[in-house]
N, C-alpha and C. Protein backbone atom coordinates (compact mmCIF):
# COMPACT_ATOMS: atom_id res chain seq x y z
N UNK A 1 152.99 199.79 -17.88
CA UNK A 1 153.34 198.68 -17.01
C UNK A 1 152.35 197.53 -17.20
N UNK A 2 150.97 197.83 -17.16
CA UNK A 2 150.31 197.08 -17.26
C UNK A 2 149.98 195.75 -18.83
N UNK A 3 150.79 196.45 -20.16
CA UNK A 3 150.80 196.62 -20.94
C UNK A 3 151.78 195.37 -21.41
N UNK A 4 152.66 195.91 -20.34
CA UNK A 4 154.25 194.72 -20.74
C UNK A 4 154.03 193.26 -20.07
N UNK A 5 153.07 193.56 -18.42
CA UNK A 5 152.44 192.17 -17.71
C UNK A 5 151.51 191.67 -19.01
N UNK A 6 151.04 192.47 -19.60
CA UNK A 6 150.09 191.24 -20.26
C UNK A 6 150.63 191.03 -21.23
N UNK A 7 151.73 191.43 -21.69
CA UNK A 7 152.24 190.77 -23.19
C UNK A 7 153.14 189.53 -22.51
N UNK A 8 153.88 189.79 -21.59
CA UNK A 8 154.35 188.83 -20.91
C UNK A 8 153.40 187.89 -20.56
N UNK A 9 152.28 187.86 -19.89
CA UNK A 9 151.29 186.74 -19.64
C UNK A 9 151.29 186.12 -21.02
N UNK A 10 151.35 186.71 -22.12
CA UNK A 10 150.07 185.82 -23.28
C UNK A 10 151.54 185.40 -23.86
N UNK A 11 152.86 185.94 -23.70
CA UNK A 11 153.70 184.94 -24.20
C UNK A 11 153.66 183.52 -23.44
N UNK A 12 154.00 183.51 -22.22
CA UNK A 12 154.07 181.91 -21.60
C UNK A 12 152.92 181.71 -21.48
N UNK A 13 151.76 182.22 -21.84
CA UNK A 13 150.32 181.21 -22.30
C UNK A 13 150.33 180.39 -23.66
N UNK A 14 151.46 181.42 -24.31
CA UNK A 14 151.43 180.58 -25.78
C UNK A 14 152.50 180.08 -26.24
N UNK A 15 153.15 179.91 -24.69
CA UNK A 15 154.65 178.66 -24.98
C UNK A 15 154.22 177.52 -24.63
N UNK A 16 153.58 177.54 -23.34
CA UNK A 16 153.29 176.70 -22.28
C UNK A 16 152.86 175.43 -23.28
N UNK A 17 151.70 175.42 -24.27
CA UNK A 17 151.41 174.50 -25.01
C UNK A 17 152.58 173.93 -26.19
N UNK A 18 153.38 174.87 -26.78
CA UNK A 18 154.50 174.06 -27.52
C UNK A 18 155.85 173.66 -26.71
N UNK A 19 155.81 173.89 -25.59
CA UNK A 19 156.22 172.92 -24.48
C UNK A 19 155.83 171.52 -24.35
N UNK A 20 154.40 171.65 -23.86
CA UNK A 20 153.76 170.36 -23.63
C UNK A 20 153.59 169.33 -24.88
N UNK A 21 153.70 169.91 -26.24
CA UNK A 21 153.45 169.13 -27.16
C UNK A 21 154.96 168.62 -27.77
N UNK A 22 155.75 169.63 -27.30
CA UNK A 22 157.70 169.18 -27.56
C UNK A 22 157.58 167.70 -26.69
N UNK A 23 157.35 168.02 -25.40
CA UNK A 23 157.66 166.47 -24.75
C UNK A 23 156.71 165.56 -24.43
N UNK A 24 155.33 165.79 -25.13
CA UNK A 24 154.14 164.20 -25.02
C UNK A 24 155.07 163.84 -26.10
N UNK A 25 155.57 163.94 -27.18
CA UNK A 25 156.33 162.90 -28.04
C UNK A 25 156.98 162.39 -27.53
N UNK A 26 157.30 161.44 -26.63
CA UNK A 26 158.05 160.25 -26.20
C UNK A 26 158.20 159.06 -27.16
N UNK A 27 157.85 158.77 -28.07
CA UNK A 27 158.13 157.67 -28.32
C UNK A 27 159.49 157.12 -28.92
N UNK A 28 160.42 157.87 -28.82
CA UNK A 28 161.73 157.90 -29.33
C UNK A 28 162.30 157.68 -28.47
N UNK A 29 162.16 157.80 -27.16
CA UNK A 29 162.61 157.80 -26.01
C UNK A 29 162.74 156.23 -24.99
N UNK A 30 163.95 155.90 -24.16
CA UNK A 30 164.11 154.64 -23.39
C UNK A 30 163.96 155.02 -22.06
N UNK A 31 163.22 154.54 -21.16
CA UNK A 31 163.69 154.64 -20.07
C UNK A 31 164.33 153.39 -19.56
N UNK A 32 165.39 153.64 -18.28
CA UNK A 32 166.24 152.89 -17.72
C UNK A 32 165.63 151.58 -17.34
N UNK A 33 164.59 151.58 -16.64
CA UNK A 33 163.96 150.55 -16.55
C UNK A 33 163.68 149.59 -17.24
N UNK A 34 163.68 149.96 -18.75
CA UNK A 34 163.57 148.74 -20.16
C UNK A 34 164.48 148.42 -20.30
N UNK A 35 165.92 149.00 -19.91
CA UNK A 35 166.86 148.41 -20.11
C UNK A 35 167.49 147.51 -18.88
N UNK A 36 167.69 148.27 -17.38
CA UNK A 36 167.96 147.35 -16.38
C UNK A 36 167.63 146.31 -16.18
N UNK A 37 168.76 145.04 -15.95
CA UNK A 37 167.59 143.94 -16.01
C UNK A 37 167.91 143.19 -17.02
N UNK A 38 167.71 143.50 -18.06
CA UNK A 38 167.78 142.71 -19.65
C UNK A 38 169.51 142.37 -19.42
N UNK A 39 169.33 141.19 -20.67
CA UNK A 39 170.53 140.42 -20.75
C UNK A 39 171.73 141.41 -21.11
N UNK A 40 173.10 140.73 -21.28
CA UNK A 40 174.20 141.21 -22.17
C UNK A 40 174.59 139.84 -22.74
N UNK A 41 174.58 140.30 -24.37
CA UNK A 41 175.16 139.56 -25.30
C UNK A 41 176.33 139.62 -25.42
N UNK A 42 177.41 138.48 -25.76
CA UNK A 42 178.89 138.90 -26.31
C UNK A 42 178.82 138.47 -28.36
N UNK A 43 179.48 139.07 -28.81
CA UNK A 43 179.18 138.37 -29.87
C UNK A 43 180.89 138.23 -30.28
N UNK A 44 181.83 137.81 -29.42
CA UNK A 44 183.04 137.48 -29.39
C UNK A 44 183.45 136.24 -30.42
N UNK A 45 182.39 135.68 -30.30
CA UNK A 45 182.87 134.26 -30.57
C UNK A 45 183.20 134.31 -32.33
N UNK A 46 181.66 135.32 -32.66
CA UNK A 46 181.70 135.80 -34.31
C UNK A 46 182.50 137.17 -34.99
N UNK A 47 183.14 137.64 -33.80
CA UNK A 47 183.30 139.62 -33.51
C UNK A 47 184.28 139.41 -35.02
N UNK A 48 183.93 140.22 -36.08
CA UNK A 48 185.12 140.67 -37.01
C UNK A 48 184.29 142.08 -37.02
N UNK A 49 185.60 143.14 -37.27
CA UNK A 49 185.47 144.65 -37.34
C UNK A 49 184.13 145.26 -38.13
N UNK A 50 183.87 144.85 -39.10
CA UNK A 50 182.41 145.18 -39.91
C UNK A 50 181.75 144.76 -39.37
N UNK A 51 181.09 143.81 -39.15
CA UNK A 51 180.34 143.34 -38.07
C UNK A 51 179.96 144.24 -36.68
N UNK A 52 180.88 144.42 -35.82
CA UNK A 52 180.51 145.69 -35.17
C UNK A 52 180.33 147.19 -35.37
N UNK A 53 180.92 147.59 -36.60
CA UNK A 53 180.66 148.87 -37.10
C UNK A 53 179.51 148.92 -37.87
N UNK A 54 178.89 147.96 -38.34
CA UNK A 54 177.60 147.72 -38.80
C UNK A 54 176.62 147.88 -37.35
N UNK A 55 176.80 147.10 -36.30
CA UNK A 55 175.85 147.64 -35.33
C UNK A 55 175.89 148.95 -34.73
N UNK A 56 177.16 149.55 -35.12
CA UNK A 56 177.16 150.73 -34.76
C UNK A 56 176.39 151.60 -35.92
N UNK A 57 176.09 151.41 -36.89
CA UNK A 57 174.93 152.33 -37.38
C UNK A 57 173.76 152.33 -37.14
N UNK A 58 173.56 153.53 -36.82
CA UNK A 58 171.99 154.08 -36.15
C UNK A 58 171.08 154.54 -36.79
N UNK A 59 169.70 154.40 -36.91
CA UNK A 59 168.90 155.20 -37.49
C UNK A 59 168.70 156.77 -36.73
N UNK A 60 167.84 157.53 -37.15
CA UNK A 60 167.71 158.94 -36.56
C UNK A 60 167.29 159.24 -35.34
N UNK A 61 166.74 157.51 -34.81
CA UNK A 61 166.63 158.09 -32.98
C UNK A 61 168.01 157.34 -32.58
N UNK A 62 169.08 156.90 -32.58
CA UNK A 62 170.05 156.68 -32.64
C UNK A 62 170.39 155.03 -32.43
N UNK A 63 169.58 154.42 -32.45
CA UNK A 63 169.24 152.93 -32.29
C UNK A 63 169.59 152.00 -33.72
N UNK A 64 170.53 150.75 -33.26
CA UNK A 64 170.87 150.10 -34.64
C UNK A 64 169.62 149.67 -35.43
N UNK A 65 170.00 149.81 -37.00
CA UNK A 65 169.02 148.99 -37.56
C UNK A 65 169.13 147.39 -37.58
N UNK A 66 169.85 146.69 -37.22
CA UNK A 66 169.98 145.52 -36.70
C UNK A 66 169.65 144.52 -35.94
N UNK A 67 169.25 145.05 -34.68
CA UNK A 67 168.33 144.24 -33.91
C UNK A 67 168.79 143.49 -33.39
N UNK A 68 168.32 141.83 -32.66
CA UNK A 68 168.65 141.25 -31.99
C UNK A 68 169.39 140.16 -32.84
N UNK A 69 170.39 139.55 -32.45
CA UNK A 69 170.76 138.37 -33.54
C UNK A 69 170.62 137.04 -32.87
N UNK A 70 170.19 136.13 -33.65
CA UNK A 70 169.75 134.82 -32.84
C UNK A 70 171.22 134.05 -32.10
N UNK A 71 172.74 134.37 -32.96
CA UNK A 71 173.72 133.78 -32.33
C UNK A 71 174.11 134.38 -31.44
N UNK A 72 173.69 135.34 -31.02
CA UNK A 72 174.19 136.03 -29.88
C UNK A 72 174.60 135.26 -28.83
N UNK A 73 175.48 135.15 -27.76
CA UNK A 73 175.80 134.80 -26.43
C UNK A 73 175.71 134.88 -25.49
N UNK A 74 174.42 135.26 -24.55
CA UNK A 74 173.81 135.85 -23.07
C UNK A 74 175.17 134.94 -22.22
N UNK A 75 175.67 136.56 -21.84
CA UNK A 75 176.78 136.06 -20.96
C UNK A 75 176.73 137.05 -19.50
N UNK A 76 175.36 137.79 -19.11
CA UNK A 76 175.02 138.55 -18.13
C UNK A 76 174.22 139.51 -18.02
N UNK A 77 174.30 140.23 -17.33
CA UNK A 77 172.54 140.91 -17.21
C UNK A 77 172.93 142.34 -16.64
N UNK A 78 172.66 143.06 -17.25
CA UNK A 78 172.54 144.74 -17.21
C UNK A 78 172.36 145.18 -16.29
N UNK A 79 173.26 145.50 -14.94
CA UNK A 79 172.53 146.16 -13.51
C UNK A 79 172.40 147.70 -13.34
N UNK A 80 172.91 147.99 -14.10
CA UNK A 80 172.76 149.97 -14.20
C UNK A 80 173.20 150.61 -15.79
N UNK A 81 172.87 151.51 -16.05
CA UNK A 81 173.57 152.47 -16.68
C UNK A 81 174.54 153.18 -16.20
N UNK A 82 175.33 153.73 -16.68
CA UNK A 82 176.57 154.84 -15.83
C UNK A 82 176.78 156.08 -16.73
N UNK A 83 176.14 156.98 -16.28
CA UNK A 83 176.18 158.41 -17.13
C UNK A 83 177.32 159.32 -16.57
N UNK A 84 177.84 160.27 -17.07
CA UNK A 84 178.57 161.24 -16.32
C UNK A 84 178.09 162.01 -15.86
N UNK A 85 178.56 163.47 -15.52
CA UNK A 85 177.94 164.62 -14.68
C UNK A 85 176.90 165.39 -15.65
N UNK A 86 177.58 165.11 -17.13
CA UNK A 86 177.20 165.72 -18.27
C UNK A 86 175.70 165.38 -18.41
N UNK A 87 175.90 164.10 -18.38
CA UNK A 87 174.23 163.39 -19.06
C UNK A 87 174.91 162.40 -19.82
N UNK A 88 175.71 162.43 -20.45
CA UNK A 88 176.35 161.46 -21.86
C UNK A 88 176.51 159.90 -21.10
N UNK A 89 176.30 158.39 -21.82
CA UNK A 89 176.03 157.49 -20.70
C UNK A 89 177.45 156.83 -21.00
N UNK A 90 178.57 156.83 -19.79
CA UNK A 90 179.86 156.48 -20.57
C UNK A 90 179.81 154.91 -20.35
N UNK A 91 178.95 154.12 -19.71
CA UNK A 91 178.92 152.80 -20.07
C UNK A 91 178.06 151.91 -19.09
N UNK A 92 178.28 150.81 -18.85
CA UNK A 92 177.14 149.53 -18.39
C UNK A 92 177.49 148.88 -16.95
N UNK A 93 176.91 149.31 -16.22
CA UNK A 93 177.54 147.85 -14.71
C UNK A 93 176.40 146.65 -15.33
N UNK A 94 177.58 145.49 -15.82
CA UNK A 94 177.10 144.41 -16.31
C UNK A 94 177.37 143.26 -14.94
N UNK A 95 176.58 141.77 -14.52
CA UNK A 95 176.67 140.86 -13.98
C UNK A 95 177.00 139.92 -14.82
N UNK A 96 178.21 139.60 -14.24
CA UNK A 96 179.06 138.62 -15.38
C UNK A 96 179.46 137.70 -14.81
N UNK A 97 179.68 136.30 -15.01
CA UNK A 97 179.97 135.20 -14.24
C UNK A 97 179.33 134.39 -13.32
N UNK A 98 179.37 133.64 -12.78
CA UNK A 98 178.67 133.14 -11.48
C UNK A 98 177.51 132.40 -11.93
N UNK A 99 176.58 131.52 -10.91
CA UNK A 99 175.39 130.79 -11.00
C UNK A 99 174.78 131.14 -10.07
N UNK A 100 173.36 131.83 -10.87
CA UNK A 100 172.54 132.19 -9.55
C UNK A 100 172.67 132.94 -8.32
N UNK A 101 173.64 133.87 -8.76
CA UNK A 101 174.13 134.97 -8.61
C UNK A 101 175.18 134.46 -6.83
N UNK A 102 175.89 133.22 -7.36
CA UNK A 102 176.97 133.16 -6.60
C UNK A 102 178.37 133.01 -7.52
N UNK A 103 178.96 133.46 -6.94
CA UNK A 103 180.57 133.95 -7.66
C UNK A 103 180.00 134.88 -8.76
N UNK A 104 179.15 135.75 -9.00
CA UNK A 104 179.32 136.57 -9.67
C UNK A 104 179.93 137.95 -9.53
N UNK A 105 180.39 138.57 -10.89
CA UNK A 105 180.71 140.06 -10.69
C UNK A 105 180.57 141.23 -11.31
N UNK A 106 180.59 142.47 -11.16
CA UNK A 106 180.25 143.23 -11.17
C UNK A 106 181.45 144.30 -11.98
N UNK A 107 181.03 144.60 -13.02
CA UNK A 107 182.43 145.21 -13.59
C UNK A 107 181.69 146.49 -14.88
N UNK A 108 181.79 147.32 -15.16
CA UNK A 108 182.03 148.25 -15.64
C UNK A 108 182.31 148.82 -17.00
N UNK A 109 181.55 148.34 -18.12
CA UNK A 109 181.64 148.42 -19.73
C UNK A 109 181.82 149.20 -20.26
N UNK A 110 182.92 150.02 -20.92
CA UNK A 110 182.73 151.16 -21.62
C UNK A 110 181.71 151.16 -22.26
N UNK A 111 181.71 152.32 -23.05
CA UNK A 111 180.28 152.63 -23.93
C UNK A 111 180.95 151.78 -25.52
N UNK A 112 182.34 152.22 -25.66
CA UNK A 112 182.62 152.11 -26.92
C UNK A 112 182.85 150.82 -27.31
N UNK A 113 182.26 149.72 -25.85
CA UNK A 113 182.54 147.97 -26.19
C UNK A 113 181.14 147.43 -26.22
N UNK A 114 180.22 149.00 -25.83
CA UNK A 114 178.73 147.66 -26.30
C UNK A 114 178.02 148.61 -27.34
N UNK A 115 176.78 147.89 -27.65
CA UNK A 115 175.69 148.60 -28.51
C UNK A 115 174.43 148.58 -28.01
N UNK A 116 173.22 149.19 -28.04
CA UNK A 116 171.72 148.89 -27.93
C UNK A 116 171.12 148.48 -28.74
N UNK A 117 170.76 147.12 -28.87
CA UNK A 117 170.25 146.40 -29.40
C UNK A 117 168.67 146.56 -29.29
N UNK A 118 167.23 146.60 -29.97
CA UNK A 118 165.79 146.25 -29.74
C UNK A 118 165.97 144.58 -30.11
N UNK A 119 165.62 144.25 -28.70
CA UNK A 119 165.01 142.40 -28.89
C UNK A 119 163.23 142.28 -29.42
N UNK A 120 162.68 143.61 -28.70
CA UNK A 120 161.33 143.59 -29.15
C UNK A 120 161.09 144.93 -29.04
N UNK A 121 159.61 145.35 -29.56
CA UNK A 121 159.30 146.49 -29.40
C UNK A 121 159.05 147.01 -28.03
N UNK A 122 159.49 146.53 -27.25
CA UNK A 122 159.41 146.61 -25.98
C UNK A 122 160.63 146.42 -24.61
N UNK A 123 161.78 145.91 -25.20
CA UNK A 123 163.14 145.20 -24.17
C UNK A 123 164.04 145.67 -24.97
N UNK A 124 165.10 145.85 -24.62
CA UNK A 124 166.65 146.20 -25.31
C UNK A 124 167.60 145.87 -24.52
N UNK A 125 168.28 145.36 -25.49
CA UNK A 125 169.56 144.53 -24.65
C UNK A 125 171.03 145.02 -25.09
N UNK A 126 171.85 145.13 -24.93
CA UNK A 126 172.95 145.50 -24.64
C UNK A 126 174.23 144.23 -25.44
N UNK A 127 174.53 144.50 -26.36
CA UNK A 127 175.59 143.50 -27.10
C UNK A 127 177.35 144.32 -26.90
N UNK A 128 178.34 143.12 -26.71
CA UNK A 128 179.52 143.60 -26.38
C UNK A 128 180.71 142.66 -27.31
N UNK A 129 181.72 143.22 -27.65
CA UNK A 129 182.37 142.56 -28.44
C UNK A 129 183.34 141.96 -27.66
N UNK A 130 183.50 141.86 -26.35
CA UNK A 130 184.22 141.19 -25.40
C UNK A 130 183.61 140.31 -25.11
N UNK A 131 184.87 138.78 -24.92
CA UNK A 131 184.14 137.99 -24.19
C UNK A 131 183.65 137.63 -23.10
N UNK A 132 183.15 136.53 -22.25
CA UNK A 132 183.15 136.61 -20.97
C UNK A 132 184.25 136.47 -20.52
N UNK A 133 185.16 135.81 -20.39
CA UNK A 133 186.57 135.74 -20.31
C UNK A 133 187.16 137.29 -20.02
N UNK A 134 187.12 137.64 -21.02
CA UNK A 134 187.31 139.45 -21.13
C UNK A 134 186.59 140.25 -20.06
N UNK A 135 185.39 140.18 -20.00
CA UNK A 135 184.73 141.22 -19.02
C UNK A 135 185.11 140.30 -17.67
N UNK A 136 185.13 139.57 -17.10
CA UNK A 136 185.07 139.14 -16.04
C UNK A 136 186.72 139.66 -15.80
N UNK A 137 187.66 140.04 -16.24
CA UNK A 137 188.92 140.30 -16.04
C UNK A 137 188.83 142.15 -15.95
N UNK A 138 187.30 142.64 -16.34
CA UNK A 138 187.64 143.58 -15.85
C UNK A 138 187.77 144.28 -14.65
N UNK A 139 187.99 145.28 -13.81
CA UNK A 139 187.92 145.75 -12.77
C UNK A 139 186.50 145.58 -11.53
N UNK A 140 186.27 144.72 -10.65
CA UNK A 140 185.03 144.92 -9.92
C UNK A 140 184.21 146.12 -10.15
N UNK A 141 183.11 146.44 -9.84
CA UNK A 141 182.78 147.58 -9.61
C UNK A 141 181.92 147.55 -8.45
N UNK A 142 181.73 147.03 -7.42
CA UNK A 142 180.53 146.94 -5.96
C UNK A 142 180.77 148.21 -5.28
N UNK A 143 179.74 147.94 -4.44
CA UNK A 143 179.12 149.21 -3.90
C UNK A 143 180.26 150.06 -3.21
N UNK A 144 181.34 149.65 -3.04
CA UNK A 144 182.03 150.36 -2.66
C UNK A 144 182.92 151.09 -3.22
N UNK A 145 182.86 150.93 -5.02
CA UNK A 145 183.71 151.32 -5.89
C UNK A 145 182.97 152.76 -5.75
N UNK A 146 181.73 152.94 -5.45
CA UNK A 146 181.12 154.30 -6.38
C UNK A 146 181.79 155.27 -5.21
N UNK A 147 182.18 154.91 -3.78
CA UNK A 147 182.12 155.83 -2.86
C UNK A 147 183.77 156.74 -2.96
């Protein structure tokens, strides 16, 4: 008995550390906060099909090699992520429209109409092949949609 407690002890003594060293590697990693906040680009105005399937290629942490593009169109600003039950993030509550956040709204991006863009080594922004025109026609989403 005593035999099996200590083989058991010295196993999770000698997980415990390739645990801790699996997740100090963060640097591959976003949190929500770098993204909430930051703009949304449309790139409607330029959108042909290669063009977006080009931002859809990712390097191996899954992020375009592409980056920010100077013609881009800041047409609103990122107020949440929207994940499912799963974890998987099925898309964006974007602020679209309005001045100074009167007449603006609140609407709901699939995943498969934007990309994650790095603006810097530090901010990421969110590009969509819809225009404003387009997203503002989509469905509200306010606080009373989630209930």
């Amino acid at each position: 008995m005593l035999r099996t407690l200590s083989t058991a002890a010295l196993a999770v003594t000698l997980a415990v550390p390739a645990f801790a060293q699996d997740m100090a590697d963060m640097s591959d990693l976003i949190r929500s906060r770098d993204i909430t906040g930051g703009p949304v680009y449309s790139i409607a105005n330029n959108y042909d099909e290669n063009t977006w399937l080009d931002l859809n290629d990712r390097d191996s942490y899954g992020y375009n090699n592409y980056g920010y593009g100077t013609d881009y169109n800041q047409i609103g600003e990122i107020e949440d992520v929207i994940l499912d039950k799963g974890g998987q993030m099925v898309g964006i509550v974007a602020e679209v429209g309005g001045f100074l956040d009167i007449g603006d709204k609140h609407v709901m991006v699939p995943v498969d109409d934007i990309r994650l863009v790095a603006v810097d080594d530090a901010s990421y922004s969110y590009v969509t092949r819809l225009s404003e025109e387009q997203l503002e026609e989509l469905p509200s989403v306010d606080e009373g949609w989630w209930d």
